[in-house]
Protein backbone atom coordinates (compact mmCIF):
# COMPACT_ATOMS: atom_id res chain seq x y z
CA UNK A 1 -14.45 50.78 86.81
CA UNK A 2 -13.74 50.55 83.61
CA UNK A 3 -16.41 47.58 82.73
CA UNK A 4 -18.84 49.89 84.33
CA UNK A 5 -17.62 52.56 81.90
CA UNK A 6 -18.15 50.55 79.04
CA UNK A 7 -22.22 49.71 79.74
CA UNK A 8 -22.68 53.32 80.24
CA UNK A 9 -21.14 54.43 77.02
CA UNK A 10 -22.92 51.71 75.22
CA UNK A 11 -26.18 52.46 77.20
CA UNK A 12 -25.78 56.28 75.89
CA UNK A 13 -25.26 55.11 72.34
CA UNK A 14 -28.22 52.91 72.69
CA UNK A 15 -30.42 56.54 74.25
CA UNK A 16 -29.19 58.86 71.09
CA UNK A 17 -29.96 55.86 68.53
CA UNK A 18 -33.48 55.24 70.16
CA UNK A 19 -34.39 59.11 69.68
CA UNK A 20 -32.97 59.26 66.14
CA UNK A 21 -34.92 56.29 65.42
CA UNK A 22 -37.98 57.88 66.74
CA UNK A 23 -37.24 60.44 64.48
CA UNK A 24 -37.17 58.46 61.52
CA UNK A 25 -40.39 56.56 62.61
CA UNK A 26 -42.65 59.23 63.47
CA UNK A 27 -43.31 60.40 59.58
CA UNK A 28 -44.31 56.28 58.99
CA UNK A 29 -46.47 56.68 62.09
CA UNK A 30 -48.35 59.51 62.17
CA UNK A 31 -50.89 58.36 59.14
CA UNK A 32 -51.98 55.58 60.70
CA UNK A 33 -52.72 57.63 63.93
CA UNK A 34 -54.44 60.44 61.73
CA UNK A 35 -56.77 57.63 60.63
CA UNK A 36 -58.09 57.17 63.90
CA UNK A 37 -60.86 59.30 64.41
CA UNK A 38 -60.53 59.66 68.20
CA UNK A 39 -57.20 61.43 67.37
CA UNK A 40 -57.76 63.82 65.54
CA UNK A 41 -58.69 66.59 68.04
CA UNK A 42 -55.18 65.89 69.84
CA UNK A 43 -53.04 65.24 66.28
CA UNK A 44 -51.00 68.78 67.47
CA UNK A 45 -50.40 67.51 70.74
CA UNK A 46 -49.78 63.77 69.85
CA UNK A 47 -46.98 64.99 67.04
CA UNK A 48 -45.39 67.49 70.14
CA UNK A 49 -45.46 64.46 72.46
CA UNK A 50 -43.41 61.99 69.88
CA UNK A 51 -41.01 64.78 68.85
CA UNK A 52 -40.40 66.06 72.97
CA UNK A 53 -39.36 62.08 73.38
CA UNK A 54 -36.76 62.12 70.61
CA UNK A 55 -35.43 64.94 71.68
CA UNK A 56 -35.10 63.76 75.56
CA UNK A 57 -33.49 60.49 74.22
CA UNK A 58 -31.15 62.41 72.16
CA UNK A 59 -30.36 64.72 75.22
CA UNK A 60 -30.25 61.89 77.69
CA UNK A 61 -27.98 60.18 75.30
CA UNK A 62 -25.53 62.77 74.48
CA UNK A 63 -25.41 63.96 78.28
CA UNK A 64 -24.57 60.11 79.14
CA UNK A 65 -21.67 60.03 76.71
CA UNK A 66 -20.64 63.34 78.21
CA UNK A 67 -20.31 61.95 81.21
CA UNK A 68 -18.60 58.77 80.50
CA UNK A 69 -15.80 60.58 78.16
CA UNK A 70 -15.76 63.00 81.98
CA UNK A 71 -14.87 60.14 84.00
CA UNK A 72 -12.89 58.46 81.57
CA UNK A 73 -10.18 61.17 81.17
CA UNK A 74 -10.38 61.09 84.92
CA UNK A 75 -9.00 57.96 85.27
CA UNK A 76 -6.50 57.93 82.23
């Protein structure tokens, strides 16, 4: 149980740090998709798209580690 405990926490650690990373990435990113004309009707919804997935990694993440820290006081 507790081996199964420890992939989960690191697989929410692994969630929260791939939505903060998107975070970080989508400032470097978004130029190069501005230059593309066929974007550039859809730049609004193409920026709410990147930000929705950082935040559902974030959430995913932090409701993972939730969950682990649940079931490990359970056991302890």
């Amino acid at each position: 149980m507790k081996d199964n405990l420890r992939v989960q926490l690191v697989w929410g650690i692994a969630l929260c740090m791939a939505g903060i990373g998107v975070f970080f990435r989508i400032p470097q990113v978004m130029p190069q998709i501005k230059s593309i004309p066929h974007f550039l009707n859809a730049i609004g919804f193409i920026y709410f798209s990147f930000y929705l997935l950082g935040i559902l990694l974030v959430a995913g993440g932090v409701k993972k580690l939730r969950d682990v820290y649940r079931k490990y006081r359970e056991i302890q």
